[in-house]
PDB file of N, CA and C in Angstrom:
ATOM      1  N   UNK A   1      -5.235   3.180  -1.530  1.00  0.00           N
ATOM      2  CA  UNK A   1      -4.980   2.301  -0.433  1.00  0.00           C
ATOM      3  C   UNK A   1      -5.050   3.122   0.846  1.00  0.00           C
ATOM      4  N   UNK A   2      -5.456   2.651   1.655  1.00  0.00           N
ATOM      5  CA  UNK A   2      -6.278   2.995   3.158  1.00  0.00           C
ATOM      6  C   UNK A   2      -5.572   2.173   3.818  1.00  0.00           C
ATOM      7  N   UNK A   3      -4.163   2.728   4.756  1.00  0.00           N
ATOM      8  CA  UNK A   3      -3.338   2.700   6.042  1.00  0.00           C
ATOM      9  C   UNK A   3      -4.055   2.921   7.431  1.00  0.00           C
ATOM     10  N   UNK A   4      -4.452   1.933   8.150  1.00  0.00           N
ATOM     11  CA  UNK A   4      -4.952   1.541   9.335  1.00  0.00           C
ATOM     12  C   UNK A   4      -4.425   1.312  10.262  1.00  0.00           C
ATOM     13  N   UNK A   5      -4.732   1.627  12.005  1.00  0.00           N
ATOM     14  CA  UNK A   5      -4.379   0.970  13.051  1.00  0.00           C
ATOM     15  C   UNK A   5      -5.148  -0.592  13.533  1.00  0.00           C
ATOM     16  N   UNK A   6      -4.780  -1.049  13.464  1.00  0.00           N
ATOM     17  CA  UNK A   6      -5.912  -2.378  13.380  1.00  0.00           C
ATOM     18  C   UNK A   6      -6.805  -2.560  14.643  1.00  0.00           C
ATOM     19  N   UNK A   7      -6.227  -1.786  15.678  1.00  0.00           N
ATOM     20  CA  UNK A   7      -6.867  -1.645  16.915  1.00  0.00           C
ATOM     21  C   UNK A   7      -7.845  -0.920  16.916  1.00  0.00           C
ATOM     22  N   UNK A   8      -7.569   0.621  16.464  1.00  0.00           N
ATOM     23  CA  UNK A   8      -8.255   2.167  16.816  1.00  0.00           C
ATOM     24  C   UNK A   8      -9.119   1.943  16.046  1.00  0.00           C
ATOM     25  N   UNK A   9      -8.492   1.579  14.334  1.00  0.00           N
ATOM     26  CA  UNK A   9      -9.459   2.213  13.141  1.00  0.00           C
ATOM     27  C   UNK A   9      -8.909   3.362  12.277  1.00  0.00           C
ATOM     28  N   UNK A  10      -8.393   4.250  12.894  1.00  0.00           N
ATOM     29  CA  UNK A  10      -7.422   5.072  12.808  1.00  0.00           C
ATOM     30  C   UNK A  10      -6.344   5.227  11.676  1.00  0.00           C
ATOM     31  N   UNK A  11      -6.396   6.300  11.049  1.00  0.00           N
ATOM     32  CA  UNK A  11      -5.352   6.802  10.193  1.00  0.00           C
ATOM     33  C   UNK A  11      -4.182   6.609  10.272  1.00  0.00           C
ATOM     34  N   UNK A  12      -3.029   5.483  10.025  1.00  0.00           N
ATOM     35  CA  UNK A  12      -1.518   5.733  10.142  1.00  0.00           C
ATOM     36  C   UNK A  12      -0.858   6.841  10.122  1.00  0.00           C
ATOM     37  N   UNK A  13      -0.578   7.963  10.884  1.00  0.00           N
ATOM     38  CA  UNK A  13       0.031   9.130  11.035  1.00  0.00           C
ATOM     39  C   UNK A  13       1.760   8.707   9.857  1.00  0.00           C
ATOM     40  N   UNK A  14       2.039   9.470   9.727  1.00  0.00           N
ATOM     41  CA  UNK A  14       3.473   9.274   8.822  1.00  0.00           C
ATOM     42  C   UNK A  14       4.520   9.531   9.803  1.00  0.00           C
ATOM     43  N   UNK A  15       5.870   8.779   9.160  1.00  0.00           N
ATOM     44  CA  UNK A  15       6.874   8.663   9.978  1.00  0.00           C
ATOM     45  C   UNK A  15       7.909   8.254   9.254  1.00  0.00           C
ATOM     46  N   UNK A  16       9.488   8.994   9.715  1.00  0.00           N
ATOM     47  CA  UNK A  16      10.377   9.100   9.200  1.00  0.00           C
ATOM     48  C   UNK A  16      10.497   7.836   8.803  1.00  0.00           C
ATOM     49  N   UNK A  17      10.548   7.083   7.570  1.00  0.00           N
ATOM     50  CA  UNK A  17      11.108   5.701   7.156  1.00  0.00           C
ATOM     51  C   UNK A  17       9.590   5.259   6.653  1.00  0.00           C
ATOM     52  N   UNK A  18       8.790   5.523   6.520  1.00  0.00           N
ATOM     53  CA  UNK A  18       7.549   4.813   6.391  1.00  0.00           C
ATOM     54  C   UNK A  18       7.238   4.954   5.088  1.00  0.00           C
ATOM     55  N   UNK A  19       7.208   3.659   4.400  1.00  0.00           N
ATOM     56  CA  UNK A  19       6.797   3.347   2.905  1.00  0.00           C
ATOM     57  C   UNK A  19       6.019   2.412   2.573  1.00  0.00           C
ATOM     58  N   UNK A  20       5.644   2.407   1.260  1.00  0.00           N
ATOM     59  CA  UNK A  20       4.223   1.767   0.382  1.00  0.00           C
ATOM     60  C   UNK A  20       5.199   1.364  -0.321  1.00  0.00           C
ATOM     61  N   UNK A  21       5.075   0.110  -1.036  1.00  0.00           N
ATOM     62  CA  UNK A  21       5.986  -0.606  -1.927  1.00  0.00           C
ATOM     63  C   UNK A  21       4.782  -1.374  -3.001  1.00  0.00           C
ATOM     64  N   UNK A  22       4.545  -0.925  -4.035  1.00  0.00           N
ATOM     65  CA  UNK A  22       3.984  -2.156  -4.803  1.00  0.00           C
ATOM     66  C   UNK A  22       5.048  -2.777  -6.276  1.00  0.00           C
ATOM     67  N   UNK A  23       5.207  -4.155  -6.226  1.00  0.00           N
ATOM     68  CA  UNK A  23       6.110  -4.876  -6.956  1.00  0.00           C
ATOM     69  C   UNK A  23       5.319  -5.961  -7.828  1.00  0.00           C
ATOM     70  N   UNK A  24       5.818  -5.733  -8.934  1.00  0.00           N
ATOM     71  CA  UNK A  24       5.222  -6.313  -9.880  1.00  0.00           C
ATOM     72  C   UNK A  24       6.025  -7.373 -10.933  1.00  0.00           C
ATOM     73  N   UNK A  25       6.769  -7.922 -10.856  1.00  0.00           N
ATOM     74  CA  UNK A  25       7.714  -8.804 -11.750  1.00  0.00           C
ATOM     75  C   UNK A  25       8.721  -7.669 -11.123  1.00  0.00           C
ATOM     76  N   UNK A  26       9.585  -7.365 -12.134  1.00  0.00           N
ATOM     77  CA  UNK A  26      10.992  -6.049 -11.610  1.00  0.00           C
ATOM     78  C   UNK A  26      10.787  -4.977 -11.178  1.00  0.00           C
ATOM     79  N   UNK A  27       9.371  -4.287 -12.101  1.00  0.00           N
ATOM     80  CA  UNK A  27       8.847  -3.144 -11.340  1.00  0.00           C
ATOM     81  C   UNK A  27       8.662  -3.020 -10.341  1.00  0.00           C
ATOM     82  N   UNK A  28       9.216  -1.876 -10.039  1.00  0.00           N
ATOM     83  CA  UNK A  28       8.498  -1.552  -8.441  1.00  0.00           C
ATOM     84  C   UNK A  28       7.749  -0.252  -8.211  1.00  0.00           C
ATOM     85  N   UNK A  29       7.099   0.511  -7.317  1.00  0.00           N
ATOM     86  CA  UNK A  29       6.815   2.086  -7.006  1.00  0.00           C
ATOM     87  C   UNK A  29       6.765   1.797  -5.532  1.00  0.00           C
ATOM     88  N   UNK A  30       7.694   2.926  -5.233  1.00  0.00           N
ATOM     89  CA  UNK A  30       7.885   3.116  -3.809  1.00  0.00           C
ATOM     90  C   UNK A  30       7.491   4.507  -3.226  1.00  0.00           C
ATOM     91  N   UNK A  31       6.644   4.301  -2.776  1.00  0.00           N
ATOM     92  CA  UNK A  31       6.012   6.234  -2.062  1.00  0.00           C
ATOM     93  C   UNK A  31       6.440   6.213  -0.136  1.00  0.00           C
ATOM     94  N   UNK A  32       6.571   6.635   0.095  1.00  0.00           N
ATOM     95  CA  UNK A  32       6.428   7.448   1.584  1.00  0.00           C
ATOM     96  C   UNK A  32       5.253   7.605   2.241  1.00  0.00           C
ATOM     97  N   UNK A  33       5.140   7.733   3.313  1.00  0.00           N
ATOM     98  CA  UNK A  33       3.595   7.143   3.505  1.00  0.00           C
ATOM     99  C   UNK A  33       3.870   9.026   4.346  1.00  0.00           C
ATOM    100  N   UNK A  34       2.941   9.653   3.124  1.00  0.00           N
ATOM    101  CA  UNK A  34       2.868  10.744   3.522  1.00  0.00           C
ATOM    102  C   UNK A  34       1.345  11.417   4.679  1.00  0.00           C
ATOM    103  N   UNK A  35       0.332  10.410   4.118  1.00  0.00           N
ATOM    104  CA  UNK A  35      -0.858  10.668   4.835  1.00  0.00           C
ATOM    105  C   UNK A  35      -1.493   8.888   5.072  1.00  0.00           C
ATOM    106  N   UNK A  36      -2.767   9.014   5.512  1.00  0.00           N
ATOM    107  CA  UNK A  36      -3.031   7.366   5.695  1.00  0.00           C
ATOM    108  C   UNK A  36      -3.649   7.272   4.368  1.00  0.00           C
ATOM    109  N   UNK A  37      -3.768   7.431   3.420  1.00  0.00           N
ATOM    110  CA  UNK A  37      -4.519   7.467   2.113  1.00  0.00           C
ATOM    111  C   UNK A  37      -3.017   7.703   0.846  1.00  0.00           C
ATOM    112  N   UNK A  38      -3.049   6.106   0.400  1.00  0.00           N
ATOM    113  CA  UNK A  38      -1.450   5.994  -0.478  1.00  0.00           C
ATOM    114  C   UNK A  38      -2.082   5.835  -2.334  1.00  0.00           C
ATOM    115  N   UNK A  39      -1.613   6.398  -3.249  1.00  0.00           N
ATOM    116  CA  UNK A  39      -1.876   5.759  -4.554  1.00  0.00           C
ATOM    117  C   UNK A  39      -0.797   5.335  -5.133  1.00  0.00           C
ATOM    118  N   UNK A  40      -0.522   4.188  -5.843  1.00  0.00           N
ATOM    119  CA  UNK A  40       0.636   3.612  -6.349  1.00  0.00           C
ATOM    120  C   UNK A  40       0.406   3.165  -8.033  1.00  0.00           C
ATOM    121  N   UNK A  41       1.425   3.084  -8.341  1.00  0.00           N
ATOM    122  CA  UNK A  41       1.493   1.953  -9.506  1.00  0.00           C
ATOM    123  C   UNK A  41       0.529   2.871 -10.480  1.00  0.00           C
ATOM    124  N   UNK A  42       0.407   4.157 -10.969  1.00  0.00           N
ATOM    125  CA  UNK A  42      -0.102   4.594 -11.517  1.00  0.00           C
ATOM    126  C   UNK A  42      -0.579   4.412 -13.234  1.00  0.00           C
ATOM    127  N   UNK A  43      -1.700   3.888 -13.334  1.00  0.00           N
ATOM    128  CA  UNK A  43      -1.780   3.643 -14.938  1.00  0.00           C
ATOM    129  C   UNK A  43      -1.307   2.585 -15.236  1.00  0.00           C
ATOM    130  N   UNK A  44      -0.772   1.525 -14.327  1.00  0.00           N
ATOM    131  CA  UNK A  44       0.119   0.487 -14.686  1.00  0.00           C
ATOM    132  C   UNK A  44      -0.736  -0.854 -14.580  1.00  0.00           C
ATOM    133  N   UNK A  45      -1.058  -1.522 -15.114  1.00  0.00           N
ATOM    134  CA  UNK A  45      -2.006  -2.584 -15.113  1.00  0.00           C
ATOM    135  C   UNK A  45      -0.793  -4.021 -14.470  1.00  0.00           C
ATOM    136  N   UNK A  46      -1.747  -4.703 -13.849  1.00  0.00           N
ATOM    137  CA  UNK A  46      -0.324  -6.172 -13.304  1.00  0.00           C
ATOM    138  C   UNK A  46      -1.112  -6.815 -11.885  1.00  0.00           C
ATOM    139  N   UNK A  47      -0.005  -7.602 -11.564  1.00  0.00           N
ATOM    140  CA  UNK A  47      -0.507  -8.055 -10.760  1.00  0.00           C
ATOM    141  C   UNK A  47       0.736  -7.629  -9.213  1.00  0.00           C
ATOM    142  N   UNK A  48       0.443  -7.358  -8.276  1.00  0.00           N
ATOM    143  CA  UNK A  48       0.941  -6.743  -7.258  1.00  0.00           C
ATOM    144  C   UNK A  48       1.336  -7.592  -6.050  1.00  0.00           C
ATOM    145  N   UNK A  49       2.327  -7.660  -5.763  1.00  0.00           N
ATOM    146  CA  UNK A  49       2.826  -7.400  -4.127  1.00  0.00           C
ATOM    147  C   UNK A  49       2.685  -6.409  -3.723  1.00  0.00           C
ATOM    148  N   UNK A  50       2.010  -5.757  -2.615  1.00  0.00           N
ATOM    149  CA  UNK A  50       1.834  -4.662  -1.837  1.00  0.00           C
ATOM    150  C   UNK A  50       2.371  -4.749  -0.746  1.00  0.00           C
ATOM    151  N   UNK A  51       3.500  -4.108   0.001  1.00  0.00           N
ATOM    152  CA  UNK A  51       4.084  -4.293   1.665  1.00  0.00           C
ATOM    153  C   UNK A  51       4.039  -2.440   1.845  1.00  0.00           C
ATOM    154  N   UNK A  52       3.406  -2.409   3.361  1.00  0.00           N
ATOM    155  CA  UNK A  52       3.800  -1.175   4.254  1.00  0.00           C
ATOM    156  C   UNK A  52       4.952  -1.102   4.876  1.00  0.00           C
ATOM    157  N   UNK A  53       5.938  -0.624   5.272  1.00  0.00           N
ATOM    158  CA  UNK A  53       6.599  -0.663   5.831  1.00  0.00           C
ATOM    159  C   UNK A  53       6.384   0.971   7.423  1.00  0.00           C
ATOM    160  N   UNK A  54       6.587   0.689   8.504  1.00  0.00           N
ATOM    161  CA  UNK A  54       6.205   1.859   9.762  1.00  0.00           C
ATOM    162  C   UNK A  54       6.832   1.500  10.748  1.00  0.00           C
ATOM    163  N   UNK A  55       7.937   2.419  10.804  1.00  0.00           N
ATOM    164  CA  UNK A  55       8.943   1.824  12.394  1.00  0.00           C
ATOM    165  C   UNK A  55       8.022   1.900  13.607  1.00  0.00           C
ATOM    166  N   UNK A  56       6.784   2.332  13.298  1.00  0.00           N
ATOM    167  CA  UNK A  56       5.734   1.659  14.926  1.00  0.00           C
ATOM    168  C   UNK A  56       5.343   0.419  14.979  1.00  0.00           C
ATOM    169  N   UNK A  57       5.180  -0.139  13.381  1.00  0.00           N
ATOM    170  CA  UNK A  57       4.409  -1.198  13.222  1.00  0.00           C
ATOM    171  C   UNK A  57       5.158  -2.585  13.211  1.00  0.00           C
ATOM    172  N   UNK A  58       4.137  -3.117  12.617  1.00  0.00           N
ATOM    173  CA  UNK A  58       5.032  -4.740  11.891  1.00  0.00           C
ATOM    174  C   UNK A  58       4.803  -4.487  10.376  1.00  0.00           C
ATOM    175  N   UNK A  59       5.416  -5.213   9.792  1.00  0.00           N
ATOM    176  CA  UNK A  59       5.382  -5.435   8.222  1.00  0.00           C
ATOM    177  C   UNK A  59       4.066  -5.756   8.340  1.00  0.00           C
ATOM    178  N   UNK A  60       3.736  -4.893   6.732  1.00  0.00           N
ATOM    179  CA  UNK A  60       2.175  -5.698   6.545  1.00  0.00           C
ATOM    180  C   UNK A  60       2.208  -5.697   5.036  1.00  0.00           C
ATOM    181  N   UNK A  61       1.929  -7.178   4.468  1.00  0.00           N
ATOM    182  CA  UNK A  61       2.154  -7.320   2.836  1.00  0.00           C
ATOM    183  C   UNK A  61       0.169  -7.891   2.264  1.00  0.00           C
ATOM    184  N   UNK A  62       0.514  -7.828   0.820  1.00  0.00           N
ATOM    185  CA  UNK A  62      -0.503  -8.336   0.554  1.00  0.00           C
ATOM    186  C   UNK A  62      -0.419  -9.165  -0.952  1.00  0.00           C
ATOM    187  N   UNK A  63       0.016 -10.134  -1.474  1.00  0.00           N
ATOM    188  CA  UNK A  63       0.403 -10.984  -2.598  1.00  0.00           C
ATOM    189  C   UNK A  63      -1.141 -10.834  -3.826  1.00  0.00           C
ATOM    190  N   UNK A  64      -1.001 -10.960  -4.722  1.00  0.00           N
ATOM    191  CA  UNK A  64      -1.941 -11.096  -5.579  1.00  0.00           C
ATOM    192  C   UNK A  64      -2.971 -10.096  -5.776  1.00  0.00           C
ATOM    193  N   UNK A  65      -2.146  -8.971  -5.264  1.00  0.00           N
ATOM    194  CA  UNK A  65      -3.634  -7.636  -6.197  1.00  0.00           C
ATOM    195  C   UNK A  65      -3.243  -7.675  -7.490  1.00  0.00           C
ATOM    196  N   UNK A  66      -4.819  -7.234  -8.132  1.00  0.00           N
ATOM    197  CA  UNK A  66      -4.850  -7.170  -9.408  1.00  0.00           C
ATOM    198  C   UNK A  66      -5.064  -5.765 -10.038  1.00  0.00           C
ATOM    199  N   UNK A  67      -4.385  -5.145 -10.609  1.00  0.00           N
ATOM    200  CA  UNK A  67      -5.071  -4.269 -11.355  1.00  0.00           C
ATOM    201  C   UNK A  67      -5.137  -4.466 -13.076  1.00  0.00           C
ATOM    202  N   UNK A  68      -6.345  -4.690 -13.271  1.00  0.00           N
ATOM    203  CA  UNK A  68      -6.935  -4.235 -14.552  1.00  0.00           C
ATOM    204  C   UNK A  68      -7.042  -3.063 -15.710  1.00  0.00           C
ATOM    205  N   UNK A  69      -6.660  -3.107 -16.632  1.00  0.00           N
ATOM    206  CA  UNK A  69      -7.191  -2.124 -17.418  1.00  0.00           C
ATOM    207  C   UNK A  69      -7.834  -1.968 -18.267  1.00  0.00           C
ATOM    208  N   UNK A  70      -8.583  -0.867 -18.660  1.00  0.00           N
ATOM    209  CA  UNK A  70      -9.919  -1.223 -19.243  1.00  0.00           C
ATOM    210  C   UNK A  70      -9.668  -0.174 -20.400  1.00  0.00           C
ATOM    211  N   UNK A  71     -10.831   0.390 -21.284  1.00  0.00           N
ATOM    212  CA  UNK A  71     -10.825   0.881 -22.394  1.00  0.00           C
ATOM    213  C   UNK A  71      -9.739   2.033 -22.520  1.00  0.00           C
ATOM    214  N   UNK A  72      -9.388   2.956 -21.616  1.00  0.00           N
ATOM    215  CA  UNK A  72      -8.309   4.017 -21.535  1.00  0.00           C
ATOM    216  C   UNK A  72      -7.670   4.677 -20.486  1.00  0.00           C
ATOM    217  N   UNK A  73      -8.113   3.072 -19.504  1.00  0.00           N
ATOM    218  CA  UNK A  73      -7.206   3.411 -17.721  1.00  0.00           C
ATOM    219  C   UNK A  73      -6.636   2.072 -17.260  1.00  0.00           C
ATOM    220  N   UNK A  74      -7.047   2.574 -15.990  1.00  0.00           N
ATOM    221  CA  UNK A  74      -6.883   0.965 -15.111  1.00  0.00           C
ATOM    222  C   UNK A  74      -7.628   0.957 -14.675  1.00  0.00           C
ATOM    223  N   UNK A  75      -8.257  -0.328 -13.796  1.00  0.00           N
ATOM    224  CA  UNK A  75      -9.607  -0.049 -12.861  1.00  0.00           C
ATOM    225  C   UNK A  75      -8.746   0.107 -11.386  1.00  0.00           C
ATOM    226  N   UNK A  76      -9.034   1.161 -10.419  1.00  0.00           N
ATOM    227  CA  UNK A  76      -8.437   1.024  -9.395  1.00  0.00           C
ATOM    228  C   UNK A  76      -8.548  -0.111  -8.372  1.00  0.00           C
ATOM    229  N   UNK A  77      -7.832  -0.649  -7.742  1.00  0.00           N
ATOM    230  CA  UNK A  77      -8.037  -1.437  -6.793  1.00  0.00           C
ATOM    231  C   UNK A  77      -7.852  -1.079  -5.237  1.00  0.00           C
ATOM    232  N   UNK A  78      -8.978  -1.194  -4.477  1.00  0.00           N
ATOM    233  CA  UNK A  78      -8.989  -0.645  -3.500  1.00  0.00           C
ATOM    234  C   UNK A  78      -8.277  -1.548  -2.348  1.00  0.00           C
ATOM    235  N   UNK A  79      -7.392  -0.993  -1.017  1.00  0.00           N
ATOM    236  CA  UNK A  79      -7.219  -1.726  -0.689  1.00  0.00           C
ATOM    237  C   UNK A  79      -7.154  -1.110   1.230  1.00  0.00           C
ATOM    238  N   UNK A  80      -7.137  -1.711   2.192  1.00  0.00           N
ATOM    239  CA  UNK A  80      -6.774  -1.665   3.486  1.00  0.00           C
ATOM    240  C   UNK A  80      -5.970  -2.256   4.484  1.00  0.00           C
ATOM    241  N   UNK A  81      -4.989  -1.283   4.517  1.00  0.00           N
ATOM    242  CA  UNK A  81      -3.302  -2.420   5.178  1.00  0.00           C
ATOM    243  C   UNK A  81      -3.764  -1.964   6.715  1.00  0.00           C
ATOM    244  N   UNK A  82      -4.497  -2.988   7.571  1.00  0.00           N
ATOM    245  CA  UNK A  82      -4.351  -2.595   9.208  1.00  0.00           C
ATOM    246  C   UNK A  82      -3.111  -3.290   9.664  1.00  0.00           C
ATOM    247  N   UNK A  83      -2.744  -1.530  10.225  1.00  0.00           N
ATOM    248  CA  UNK A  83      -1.047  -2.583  10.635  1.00  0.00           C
ATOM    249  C   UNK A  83      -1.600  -2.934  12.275  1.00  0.00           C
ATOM    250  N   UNK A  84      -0.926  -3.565  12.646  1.00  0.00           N
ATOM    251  CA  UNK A  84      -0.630  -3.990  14.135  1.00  0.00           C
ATOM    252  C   UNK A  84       0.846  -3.500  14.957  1.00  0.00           C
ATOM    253  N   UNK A  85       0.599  -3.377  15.914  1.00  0.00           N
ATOM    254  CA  UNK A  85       1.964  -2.261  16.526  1.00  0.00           C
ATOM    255  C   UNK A  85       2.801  -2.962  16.793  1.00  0.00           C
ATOM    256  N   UNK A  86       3.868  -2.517  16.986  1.00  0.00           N
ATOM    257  CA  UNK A  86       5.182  -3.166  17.021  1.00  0.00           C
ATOM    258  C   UNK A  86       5.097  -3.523  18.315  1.00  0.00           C
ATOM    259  N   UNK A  87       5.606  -4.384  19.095  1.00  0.00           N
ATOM    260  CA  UNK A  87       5.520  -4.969  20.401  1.00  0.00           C
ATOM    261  C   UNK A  87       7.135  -3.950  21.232  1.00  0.00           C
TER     262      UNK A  87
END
C-alpha cells in the first residue's frame, strides 16, 4: 500500500501517531506508518477494512479489499490511500 498527498503526489512523510489499520471480522494488523510504502495483513487471506490514520491529515478508509490466496500465498493487493490535509 502506497500513502499519498492527494495534492503533491508525494510520499506521506511519517509522524508521531500515524497508522495503517487493516480489519478483517476481529482481526486486526496495525503498523505505524514508518515510510509512504505500508505491508499489512501478512499471508492472511480475507476481506479488509483498510483506514490511515496522520495527525496532518483526515481519516482515509477503504471497505471491501480483497485478498486472495492462491496455491502457497496470497495474491497481494495493491492499494493507494491519497490523504487530503487536515484543514
Amino acid at each position: 500500500m502506497d500513502v499519498t498527498d492527494s495534492v503533491s503526489g508525494a510520499g506521506i512523510a511519517p509522524a508521531a501517531g500515524a497508522r495503517v489499520i487493516a480489519r478483517a471480522g476481529t482481526y486486526a494488523d496495525t503498523v505505524l506508518l514508518q515510510s509512504s510504502h505500508v505491508a499489512l495483513a501478512h499471508e492472511r487471506a480475507g476481506t479488509y477494512t483498510v483506514t490511515v490514520e496522520h495527525p496532518a491529515y483526515l481519516p482515509w478508509s477503504r471497505t471491501g479489499v480483497r485478498v486472495r490466496k492462491d496455491e502457497c500465498h496470497v495474491v497481494p493487493t495493491e492499494l493507494t490511500a491519497r490523504l487530503q490535509a487536515a484543514p
